[in-house]
Protein backbone atom coordinates (compact mmCIF):
# COMPACT_ATOMS: atom_id res chain seq x y z
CA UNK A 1 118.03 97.18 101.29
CA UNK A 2 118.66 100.97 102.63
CA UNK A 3 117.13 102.10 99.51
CA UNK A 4 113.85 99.88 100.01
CA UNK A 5 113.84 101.23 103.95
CA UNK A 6 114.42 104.51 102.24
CA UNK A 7 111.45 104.27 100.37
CA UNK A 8 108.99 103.01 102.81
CA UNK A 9 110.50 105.91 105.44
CA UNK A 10 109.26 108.14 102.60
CA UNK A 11 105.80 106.35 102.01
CA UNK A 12 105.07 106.68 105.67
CA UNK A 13 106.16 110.44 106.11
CA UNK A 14 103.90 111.45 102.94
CA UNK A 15 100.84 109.28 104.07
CA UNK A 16 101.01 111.07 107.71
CA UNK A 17 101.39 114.32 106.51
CA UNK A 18 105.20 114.75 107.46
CA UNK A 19 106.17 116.12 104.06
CA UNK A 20 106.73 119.81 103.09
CA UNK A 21 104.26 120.18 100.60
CA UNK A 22 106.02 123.85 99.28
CA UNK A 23 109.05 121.17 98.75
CA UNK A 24 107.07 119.12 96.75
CA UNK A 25 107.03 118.62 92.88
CA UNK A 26 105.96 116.77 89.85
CA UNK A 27 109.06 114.55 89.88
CA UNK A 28 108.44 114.00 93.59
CA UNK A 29 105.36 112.62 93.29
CA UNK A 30 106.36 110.62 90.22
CA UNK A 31 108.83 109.26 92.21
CA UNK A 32 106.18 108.33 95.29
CA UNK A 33 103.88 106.77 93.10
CA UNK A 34 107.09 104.77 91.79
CA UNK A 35 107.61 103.84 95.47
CA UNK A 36 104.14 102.63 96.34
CA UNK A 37 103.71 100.81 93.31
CA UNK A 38 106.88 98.95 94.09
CA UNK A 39 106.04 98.14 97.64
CA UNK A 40 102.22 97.72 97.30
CA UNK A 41 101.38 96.47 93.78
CA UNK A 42 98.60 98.34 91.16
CA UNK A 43 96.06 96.53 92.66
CA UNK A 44 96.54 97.85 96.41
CA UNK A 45 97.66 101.45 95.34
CA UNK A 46 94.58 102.24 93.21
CA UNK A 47 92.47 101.80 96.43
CA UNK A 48 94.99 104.17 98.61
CA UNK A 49 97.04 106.38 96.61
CA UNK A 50 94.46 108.51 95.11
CA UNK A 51 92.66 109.31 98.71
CA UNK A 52 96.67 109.48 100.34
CA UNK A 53 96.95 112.23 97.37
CA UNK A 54 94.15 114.04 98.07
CA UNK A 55 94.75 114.64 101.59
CA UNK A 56 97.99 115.66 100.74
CA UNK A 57 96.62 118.42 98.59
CA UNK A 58 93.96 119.24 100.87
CA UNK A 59 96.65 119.68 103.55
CA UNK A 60 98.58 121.99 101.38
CA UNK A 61 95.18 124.01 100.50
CA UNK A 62 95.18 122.98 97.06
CA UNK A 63 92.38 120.60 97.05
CA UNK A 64 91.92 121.82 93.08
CA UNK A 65 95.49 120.38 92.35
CA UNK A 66 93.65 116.64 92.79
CA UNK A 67 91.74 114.69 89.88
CA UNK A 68 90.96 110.93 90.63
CA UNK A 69 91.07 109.89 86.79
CA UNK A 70 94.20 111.47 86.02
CA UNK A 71 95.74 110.10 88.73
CA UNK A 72 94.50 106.47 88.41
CA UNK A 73 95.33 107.32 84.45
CA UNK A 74 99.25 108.38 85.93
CA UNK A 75 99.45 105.39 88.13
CA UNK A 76 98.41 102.81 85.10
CA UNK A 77 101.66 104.53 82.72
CA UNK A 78 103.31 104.22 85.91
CA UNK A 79 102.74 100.51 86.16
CA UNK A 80 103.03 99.99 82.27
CA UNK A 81 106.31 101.46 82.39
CA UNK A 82 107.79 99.87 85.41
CA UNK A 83 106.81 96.29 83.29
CA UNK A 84 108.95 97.50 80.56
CA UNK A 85 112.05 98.66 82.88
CA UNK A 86 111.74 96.09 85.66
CA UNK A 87 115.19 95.93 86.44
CA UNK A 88 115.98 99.13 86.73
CA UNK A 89 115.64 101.50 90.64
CA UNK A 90 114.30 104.73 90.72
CA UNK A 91 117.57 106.66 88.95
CA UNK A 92 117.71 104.34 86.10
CA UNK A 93 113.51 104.04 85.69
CA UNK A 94 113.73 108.08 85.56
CA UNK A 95 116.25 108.41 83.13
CA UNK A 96 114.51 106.08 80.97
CA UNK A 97 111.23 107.70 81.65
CA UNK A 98 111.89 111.36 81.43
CA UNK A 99 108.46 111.78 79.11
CA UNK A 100 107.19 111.57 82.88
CA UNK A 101 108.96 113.98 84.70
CA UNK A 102 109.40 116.82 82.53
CA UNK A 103 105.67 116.67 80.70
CA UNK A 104 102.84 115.32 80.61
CA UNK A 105 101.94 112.19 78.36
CA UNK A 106 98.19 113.13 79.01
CA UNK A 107 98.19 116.87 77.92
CA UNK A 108 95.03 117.38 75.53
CA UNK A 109 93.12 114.61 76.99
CA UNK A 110 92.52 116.33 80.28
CA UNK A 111 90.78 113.54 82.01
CA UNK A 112 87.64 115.33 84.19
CA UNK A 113 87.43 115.12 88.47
């Protein structure tokens, strides 16, 4: 339960703009996307996500850094993969899943803003 408190503590920090974004990597946003989709379903997060992400680089003044497709494209593996390892949280997803946090399953097919 402290780790699904955790994560929505998280969720709400990076949605209103309480997050360092110098702090804040590949891995960590992995790992948010992980949350949402946990809490909120595909469905729900490919209405929010993508416009919570943009702010979030536009915050950080690095409105560049943001590309609708390849994020909707990220949150899709996301989902795909979190069918596959249902039972596992966020440590055992991730070590499963390192393809995700150390490259980048869509390099060569850079998907256009």
């Amino acid at each position: 339960m402290k780790a699904l408190l955790d994560s929505m503590a998280w969720i709400s920090d990076f949605r209103e703009g309480r997050l360092d974004p110098s702090a804040f990597r590949h891995g960590d946003q992995v790992r948010l996307a992980w949350a949402y989709l946990q809490h909120f379903g595909l469905d729900a997060v490919l209405r929010f996500f993508p416009s919570d992400l943009r702010r979030f680089a536009e915050a950080a003044g690095a409105p560049g850094k943001f590309n609708a497709p390849l994020t909707e494209a990220w949150l899709r593996l996301l989902h795909e993969r979190m069918g596959i390892h249902a039972d596992e949280d966020w440590e055992g997803f991730a070590a499963s899943n390192g393809d995700l946090l150390h490259g980048d399953p869509f390099a060569g097919q850079r998907l256009k803003p």
